[in-house]
PDB file of N, CA and C in Angstrom:
ATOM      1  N   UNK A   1       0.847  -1.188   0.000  1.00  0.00           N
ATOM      2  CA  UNK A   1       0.000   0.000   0.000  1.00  0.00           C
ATOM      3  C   UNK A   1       0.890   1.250   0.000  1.00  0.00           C
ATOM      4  N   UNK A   2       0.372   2.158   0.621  1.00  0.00           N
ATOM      5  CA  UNK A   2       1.010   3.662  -0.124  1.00  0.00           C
ATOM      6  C   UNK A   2       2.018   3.837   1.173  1.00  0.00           C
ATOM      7  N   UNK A   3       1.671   3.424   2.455  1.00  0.00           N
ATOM      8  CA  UNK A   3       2.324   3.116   3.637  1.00  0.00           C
ATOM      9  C   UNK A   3       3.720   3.792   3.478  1.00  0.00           C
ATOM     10  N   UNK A   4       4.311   2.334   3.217  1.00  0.00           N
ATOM     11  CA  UNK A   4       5.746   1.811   2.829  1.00  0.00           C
ATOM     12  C   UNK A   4       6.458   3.023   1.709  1.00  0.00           C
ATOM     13  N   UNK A   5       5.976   3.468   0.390  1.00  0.00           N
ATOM     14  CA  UNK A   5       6.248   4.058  -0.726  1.00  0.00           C
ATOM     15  C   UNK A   5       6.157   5.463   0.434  1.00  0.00           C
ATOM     16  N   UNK A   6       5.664   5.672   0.957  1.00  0.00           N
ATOM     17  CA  UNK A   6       5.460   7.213   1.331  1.00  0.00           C
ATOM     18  C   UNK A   6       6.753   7.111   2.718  1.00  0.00           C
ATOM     19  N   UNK A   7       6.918   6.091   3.127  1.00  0.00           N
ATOM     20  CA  UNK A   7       8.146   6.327   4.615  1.00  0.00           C
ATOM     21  C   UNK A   7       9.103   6.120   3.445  1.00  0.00           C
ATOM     22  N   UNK A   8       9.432   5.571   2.577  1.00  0.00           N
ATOM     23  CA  UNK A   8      10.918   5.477   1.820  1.00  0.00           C
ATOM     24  C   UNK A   8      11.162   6.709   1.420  1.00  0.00           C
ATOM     25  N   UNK A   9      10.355   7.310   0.531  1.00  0.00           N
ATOM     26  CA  UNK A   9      10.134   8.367  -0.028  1.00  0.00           C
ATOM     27  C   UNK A   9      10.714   9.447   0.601  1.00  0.00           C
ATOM     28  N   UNK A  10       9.900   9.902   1.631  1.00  0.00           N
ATOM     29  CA  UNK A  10      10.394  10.775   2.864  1.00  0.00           C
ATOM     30  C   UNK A  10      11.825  10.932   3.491  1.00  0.00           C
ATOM     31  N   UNK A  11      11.648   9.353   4.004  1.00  0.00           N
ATOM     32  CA  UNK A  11      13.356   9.066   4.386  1.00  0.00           C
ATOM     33  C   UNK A  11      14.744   8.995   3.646  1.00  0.00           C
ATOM     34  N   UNK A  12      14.369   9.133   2.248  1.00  0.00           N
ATOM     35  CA  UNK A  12      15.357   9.326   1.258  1.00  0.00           C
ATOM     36  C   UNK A  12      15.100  10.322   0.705  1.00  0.00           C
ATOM     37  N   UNK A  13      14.386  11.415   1.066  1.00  0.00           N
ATOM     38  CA  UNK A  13      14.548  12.988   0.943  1.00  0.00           C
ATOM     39  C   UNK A  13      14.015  12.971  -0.867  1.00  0.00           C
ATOM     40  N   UNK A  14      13.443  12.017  -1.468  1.00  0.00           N
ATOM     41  CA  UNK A  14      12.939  11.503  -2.956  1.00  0.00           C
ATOM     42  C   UNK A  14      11.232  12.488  -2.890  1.00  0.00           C
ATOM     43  N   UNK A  15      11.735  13.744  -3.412  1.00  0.00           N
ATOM     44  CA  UNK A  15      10.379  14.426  -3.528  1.00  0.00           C
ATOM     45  C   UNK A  15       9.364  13.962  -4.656  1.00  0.00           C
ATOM     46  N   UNK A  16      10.399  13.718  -5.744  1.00  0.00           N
ATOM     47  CA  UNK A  16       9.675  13.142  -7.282  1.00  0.00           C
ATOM     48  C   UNK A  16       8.680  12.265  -6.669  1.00  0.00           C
ATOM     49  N   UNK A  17       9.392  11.002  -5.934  1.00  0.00           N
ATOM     50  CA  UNK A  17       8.411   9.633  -5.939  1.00  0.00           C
ATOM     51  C   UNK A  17       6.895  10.508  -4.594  1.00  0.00           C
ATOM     52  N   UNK A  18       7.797  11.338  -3.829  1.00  0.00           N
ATOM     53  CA  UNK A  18       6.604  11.749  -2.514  1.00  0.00           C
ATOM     54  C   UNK A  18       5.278  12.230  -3.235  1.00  0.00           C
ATOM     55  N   UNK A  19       5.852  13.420  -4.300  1.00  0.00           N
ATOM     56  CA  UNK A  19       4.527  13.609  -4.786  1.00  0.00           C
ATOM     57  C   UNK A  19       3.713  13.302  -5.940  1.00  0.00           C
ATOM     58  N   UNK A  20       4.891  12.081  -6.609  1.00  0.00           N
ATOM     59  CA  UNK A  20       3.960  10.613  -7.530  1.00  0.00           C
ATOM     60  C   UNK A  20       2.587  10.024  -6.345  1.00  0.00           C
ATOM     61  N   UNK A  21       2.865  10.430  -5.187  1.00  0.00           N
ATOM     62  CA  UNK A  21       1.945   9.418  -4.505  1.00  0.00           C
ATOM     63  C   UNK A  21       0.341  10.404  -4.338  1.00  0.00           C
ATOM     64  N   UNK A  22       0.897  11.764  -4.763  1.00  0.00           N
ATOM     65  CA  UNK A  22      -0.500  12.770  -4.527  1.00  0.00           C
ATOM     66  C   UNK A  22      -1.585  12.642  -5.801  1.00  0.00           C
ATOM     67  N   UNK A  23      -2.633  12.812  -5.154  1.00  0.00           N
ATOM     68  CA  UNK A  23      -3.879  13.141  -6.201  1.00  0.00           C
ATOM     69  C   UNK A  23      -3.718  14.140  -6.915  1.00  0.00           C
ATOM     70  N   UNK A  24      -4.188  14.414  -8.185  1.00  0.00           N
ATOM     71  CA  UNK A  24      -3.919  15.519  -9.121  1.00  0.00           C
ATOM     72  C   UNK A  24      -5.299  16.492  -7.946  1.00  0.00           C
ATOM     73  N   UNK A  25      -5.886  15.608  -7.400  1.00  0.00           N
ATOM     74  CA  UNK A  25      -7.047  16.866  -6.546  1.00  0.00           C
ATOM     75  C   UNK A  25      -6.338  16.917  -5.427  1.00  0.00           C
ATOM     76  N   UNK A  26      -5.061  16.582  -4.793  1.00  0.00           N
ATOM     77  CA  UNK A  26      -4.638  16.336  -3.614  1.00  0.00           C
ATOM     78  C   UNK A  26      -5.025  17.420  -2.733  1.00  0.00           C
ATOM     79  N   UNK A  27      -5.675  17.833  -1.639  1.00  0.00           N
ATOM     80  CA  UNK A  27      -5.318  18.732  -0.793  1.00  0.00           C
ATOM     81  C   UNK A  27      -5.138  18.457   0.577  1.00  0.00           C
ATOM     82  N   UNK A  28      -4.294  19.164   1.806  1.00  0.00           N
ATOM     83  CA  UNK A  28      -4.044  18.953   2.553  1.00  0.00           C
ATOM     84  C   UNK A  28      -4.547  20.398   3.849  1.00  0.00           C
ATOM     85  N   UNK A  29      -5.288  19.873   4.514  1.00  0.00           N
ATOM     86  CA  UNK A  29      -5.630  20.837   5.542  1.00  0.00           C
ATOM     87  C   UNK A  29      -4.776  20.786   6.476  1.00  0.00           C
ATOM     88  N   UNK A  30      -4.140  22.024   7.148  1.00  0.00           N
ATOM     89  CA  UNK A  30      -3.401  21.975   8.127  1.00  0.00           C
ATOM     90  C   UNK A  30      -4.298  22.018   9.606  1.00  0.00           C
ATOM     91  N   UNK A  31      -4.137  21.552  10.652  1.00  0.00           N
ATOM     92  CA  UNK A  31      -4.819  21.377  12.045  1.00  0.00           C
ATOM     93  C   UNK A  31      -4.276  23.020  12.460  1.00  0.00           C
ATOM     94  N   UNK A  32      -2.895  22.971  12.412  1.00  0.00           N
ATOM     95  CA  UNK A  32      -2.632  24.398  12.993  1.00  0.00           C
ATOM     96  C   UNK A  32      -3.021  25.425  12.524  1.00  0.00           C
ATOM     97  N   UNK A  33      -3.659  25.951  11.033  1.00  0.00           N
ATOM     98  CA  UNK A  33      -4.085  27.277  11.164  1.00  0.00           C
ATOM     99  C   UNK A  33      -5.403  27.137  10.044  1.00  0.00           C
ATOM    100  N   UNK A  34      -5.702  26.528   9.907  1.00  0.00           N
ATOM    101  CA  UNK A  34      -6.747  25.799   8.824  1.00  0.00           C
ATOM    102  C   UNK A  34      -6.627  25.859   7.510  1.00  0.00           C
ATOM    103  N   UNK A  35      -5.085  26.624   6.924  1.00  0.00           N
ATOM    104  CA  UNK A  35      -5.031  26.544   5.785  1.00  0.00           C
ATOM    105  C   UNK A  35      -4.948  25.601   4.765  1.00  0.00           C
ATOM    106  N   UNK A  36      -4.867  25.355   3.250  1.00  0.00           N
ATOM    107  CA  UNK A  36      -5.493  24.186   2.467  1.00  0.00           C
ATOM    108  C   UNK A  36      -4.249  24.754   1.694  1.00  0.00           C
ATOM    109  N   UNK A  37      -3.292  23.034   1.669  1.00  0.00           N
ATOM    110  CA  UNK A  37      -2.390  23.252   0.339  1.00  0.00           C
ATOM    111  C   UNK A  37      -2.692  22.206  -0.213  1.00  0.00           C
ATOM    112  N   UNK A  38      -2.853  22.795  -1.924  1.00  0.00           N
ATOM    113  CA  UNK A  38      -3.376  21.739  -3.029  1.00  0.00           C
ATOM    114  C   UNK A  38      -2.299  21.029  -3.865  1.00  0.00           C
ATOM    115  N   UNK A  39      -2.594  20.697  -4.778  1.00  0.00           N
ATOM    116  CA  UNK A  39      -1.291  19.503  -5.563  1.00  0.00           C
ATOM    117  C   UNK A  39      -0.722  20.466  -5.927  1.00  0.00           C
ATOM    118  N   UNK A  40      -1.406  22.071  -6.564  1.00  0.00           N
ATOM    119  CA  UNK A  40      -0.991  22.828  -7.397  1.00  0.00           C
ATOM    120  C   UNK A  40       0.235  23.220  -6.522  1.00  0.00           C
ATOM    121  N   UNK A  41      -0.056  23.542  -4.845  1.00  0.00           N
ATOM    122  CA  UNK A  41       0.828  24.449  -4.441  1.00  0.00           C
ATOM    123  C   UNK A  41       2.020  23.313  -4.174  1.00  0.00           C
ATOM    124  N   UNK A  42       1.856  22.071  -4.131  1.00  0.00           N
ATOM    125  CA  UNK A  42       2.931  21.079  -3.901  1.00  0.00           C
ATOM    126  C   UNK A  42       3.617  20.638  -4.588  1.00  0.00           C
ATOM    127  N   UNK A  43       3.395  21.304  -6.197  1.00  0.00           N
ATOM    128  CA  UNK A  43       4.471  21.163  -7.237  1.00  0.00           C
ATOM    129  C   UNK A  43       4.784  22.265  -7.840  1.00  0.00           C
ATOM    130  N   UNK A  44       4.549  23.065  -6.782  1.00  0.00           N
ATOM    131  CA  UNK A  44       5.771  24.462  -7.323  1.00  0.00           C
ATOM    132  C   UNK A  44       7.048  24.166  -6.679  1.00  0.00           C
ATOM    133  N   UNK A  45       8.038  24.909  -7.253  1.00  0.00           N
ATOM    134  CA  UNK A  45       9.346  24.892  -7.106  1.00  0.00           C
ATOM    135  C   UNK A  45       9.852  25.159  -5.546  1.00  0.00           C
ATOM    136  N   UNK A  46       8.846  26.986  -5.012  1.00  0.00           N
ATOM    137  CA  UNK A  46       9.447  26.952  -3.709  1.00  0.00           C
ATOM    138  C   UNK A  46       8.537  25.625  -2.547  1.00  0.00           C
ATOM    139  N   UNK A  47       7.825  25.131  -3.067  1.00  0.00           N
ATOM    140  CA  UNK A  47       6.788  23.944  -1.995  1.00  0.00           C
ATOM    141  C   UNK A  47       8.480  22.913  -1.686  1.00  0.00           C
ATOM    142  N   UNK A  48       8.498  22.506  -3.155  1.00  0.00           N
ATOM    143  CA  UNK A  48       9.183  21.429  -3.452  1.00  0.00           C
ATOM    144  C   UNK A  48      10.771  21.659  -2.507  1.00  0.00           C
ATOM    145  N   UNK A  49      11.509  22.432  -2.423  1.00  0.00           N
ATOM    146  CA  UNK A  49      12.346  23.364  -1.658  1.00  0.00           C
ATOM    147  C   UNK A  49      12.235  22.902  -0.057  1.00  0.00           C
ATOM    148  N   UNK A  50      11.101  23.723   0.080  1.00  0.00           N
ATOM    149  CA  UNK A  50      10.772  23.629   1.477  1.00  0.00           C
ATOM    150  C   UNK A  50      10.711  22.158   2.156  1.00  0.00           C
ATOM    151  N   UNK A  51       9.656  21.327   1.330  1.00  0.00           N
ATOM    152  CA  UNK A  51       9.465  19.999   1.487  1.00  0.00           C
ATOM    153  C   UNK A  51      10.782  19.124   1.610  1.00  0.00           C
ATOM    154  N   UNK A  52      11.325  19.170   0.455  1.00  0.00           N
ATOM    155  CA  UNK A  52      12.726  18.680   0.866  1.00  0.00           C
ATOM    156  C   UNK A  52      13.757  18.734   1.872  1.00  0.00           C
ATOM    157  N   UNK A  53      13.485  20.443   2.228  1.00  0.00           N
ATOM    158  CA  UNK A  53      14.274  20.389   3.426  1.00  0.00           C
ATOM    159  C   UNK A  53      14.088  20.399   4.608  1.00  0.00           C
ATOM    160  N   UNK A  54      12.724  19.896   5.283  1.00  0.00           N
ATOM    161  CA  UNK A  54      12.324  19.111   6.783  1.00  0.00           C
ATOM    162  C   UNK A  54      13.031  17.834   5.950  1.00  0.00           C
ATOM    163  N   UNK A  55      12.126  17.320   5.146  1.00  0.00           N
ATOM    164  CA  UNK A  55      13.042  15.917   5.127  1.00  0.00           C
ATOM    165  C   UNK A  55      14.210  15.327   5.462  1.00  0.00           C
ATOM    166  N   UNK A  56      15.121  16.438   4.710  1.00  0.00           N
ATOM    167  CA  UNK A  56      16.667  16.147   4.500  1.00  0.00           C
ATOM    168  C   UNK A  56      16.941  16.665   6.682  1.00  0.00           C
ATOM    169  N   UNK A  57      16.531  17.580   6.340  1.00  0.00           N
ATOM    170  CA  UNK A  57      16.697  18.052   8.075  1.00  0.00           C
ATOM    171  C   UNK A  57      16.232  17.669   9.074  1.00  0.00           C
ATOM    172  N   UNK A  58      15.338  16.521   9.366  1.00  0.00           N
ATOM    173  CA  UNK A  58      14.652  16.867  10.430  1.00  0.00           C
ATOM    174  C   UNK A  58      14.721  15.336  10.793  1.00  0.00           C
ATOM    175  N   UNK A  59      14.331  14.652  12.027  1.00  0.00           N
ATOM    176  CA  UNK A  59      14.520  12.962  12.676  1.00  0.00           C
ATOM    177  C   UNK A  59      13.071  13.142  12.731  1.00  0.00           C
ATOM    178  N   UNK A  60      13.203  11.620  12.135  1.00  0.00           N
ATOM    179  CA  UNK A  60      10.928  10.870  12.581  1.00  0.00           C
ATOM    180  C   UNK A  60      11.659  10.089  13.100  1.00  0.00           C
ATOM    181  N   UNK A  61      10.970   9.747  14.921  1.00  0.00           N
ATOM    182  CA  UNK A  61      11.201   8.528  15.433  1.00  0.00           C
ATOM    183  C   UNK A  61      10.120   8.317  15.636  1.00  0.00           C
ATOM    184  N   UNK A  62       9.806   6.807  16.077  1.00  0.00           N
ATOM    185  CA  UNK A  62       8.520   6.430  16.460  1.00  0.00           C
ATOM    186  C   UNK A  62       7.364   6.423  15.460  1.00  0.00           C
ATOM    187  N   UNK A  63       7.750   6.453  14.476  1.00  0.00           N
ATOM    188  CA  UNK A  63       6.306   6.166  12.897  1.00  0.00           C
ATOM    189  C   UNK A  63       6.385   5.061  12.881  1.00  0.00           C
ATOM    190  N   UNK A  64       4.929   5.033  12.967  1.00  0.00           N
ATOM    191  CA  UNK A  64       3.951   3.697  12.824  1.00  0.00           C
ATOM    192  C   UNK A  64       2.852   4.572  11.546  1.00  0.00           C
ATOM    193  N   UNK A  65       2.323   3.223  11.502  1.00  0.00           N
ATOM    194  CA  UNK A  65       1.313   3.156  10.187  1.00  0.00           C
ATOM    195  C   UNK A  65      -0.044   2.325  11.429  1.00  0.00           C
ATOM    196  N   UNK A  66      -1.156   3.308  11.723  1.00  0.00           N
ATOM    197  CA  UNK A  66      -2.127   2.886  12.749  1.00  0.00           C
ATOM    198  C   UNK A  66      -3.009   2.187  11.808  1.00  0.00           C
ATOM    199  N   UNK A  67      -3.074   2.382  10.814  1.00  0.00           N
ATOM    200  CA  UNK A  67      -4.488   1.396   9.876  1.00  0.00           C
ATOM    201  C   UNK A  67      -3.929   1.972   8.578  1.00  0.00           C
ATOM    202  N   UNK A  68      -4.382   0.657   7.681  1.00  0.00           N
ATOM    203  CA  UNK A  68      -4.290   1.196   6.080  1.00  0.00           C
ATOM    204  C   UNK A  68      -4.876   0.057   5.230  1.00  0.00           C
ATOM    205  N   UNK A  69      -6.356   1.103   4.666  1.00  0.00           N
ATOM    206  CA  UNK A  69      -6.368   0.086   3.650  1.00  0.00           C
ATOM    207  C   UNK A  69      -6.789   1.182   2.004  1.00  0.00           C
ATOM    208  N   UNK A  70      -7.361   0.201   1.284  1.00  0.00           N
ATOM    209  CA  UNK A  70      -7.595   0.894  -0.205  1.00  0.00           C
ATOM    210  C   UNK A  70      -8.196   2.471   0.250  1.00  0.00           C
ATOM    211  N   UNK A  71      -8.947   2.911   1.092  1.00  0.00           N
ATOM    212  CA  UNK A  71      -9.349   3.880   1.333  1.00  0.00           C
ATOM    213  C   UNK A  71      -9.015   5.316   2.282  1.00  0.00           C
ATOM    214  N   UNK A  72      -7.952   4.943   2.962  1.00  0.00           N
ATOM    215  CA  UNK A  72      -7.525   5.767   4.471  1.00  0.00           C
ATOM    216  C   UNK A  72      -6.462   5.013   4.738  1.00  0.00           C
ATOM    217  N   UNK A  73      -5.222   5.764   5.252  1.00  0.00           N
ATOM    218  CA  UNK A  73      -4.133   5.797   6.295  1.00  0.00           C
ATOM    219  C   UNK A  73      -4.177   6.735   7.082  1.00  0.00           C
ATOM    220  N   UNK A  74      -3.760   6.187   8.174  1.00  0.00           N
ATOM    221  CA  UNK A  74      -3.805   6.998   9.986  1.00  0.00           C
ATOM    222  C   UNK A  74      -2.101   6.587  10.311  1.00  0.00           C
ATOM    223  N   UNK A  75      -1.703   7.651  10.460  1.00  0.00           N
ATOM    224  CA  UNK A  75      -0.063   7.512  10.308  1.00  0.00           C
ATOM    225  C   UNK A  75       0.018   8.054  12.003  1.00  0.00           C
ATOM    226  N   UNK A  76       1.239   7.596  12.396  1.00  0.00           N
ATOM    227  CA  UNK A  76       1.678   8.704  14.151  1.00  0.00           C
ATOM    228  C   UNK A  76       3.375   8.612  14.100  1.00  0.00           C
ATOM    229  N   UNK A  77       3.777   9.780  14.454  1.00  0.00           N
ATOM    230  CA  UNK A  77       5.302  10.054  14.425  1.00  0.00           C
ATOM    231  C   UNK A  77       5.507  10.553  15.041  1.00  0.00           C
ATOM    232  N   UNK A  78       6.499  11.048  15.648  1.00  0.00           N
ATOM    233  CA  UNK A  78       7.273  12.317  16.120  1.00  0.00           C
ATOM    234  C   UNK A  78       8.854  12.898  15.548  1.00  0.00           C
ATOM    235  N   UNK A  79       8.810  13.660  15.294  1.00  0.00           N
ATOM    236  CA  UNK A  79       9.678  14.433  14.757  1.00  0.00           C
ATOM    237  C   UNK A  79      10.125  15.394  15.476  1.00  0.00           C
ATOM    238  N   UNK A  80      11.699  15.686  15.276  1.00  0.00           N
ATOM    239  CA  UNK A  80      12.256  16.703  15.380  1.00  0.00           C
ATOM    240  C   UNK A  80      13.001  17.367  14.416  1.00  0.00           C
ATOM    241  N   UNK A  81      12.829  18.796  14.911  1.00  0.00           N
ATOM    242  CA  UNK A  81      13.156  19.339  13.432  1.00  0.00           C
ATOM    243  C   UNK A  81      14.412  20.231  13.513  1.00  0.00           C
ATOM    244  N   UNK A  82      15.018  20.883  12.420  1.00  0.00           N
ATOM    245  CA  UNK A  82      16.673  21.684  12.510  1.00  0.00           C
ATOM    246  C   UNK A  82      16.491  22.306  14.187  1.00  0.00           C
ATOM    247  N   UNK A  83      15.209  22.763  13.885  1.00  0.00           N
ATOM    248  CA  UNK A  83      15.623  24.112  15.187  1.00  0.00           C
ATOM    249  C   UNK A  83      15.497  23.700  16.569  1.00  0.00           C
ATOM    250  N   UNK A  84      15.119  21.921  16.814  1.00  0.00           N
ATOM    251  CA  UNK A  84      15.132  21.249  18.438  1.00  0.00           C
ATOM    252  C   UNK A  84      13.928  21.378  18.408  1.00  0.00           C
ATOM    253  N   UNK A  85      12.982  21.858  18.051  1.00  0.00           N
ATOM    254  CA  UNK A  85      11.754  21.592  18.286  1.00  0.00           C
ATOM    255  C   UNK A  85      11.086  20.125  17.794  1.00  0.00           C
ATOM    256  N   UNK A  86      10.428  19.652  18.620  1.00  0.00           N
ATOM    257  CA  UNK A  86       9.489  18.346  18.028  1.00  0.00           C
ATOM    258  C   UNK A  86       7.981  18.589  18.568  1.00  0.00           C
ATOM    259  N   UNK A  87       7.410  17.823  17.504  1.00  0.00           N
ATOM    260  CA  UNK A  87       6.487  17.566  17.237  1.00  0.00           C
ATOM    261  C   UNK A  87       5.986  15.862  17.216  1.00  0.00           C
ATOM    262  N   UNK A  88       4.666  15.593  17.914  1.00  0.00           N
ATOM    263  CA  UNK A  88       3.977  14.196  17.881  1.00  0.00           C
ATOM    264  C   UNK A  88       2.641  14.354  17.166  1.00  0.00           C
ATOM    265  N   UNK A  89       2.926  13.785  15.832  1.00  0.00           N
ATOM    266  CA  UNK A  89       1.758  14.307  14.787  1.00  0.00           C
ATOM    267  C   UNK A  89       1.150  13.018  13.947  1.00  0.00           C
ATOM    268  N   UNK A  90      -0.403  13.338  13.864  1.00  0.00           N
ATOM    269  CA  UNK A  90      -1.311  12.242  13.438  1.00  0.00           C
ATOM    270  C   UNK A  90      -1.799  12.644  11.918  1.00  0.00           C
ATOM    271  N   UNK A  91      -1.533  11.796  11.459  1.00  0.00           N
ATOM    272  CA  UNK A  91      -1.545  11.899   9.989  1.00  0.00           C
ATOM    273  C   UNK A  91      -3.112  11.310   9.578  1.00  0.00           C
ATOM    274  N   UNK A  92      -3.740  11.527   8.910  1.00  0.00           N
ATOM    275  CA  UNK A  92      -5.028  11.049   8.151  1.00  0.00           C
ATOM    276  C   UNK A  92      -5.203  11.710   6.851  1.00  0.00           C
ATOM    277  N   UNK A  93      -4.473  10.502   5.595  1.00  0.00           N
ATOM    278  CA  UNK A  93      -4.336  10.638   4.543  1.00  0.00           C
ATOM    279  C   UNK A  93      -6.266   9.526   3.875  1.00  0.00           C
ATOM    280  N   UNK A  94      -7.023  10.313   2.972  1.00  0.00           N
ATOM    281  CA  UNK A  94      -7.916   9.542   2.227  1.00  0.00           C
ATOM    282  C   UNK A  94      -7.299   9.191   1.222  1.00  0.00           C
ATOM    283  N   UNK A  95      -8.067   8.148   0.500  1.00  0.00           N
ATOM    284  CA  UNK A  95      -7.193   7.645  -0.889  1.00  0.00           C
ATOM    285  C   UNK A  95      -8.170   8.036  -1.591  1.00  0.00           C
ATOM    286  N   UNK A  96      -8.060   8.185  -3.356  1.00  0.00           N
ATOM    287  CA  UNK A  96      -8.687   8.461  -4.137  1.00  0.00           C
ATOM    288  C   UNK A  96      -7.743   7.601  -5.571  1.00  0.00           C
ATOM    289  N   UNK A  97      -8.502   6.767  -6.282  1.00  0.00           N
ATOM    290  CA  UNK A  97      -7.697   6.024  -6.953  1.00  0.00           C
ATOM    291  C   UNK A  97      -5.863   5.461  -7.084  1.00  0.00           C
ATOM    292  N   UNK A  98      -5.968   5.229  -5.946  1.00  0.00           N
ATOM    293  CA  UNK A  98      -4.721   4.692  -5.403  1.00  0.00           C
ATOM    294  C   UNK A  98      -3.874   5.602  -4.895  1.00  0.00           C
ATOM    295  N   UNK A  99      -4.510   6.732  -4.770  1.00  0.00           N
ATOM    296  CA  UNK A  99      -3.089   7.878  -4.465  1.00  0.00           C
ATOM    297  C   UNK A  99      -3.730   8.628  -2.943  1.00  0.00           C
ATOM    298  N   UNK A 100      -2.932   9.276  -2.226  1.00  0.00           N
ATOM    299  CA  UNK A 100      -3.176  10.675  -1.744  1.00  0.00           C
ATOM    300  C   UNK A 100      -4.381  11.202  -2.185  1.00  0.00           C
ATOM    301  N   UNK A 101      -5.505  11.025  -1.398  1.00  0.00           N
ATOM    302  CA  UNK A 101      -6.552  12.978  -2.187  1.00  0.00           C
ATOM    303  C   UNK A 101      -6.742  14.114  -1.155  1.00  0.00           C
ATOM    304  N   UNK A 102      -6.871  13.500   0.252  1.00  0.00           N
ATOM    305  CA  UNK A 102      -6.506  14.441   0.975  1.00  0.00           C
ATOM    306  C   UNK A 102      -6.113  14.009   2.384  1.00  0.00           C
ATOM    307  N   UNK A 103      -5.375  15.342   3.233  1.00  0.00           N
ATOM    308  CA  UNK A 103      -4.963  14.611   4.560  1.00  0.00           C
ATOM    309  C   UNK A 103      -5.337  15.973   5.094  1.00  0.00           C
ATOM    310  N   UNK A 104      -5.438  15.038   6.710  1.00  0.00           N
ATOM    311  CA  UNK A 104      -5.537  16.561   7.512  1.00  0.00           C
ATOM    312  C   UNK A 104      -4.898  15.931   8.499  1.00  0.00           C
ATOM    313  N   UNK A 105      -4.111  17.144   9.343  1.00  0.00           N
ATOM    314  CA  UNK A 105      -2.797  16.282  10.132  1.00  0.00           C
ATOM    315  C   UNK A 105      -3.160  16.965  11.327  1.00  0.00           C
ATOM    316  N   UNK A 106      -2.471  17.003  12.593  1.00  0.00           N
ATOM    317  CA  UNK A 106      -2.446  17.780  13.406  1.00  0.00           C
ATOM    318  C   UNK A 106      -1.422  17.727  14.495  1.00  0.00           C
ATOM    319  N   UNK A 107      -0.759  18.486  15.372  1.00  0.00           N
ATOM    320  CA  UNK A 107       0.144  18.437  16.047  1.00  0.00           C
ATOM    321  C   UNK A 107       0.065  18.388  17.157  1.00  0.00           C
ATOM    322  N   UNK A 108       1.568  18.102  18.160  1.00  0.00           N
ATOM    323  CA  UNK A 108       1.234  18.703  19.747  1.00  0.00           C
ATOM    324  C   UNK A 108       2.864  18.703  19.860  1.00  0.00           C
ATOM    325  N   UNK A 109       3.006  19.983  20.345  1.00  0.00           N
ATOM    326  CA  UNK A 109       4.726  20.235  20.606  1.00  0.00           C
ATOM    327  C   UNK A 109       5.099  19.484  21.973  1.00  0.00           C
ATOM    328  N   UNK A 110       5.758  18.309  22.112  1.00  0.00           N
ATOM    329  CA  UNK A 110       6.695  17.956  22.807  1.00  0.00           C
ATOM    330  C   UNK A 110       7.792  19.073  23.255  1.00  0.00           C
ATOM    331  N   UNK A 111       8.463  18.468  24.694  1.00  0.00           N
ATOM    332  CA  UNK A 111       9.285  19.098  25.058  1.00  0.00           C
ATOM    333  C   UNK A 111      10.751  18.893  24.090  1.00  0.00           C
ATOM    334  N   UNK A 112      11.956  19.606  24.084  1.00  0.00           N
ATOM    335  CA  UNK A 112      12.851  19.508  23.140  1.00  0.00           C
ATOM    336  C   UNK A 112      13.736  18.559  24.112  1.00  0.00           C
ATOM    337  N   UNK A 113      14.521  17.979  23.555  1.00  0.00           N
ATOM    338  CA  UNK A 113      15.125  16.808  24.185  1.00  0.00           C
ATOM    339  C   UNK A 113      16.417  17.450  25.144  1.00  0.00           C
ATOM    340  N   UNK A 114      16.759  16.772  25.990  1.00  0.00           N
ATOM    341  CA  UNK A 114      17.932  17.587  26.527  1.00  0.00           C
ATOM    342  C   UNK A 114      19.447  17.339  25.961  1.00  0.00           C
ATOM    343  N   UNK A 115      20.494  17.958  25.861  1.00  0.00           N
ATOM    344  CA  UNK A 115      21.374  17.574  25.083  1.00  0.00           C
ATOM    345  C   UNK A 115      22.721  17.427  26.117  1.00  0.00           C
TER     346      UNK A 115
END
């Protein structure tokens, strides 16, 4: 399922294959401020930029895949990102002919780790 293709993807910083996996209707609601980014805005140049670089920058520990089938994935991670901040975030991707059509995610800031 899209599971597996979407943690490789990510973890090898591979934007091409990340957003082979989106709906040409893809959109994504953010939990934190309710804004809506669409496929359009996820294959512009500065999206693509940005996207790449949490990837390349940032640690997911603890991702699991909570359910997945032809219709819905429920993803849970935590991440930390360049600047020490982390995040423990729930993913809910719908499917729409095998791909991504939309997700809405949401967060909760963890404390930053001690060093």
């Amino acid at each position: 399922m899209l599971y597996e293709k979407f943690v490789t993807a990510y973890d090898t910083a591979d934007i091409e294959t990340f957003l082979s996996l989106m709906h040409d209707d893809f959109q994504w609601t953010r939990h934190s401020d309710g804004s809506v980014i669409t496929s359009e805005t996820m294959l512009s140049e500065g999206f693509a930029d940005w996207f790449t670089d949490i990837m390349i920058n940032s640690q997911v520990e603890e991702r699991r895949c909570i359910y997945e089938n032809e219709d819905i994935l429920v993803m849970h991670e935590v991440e930390t990102f360049s600047s020490g901040n982390r995040d423990a975030t729930i993913s809910v991707f719908l499917k729409r002919d095998g791909l991504f059509w939309r997700l809405e995610n949401g967060s909760t800031p963890l404390p930053k780790l001690e060093e």
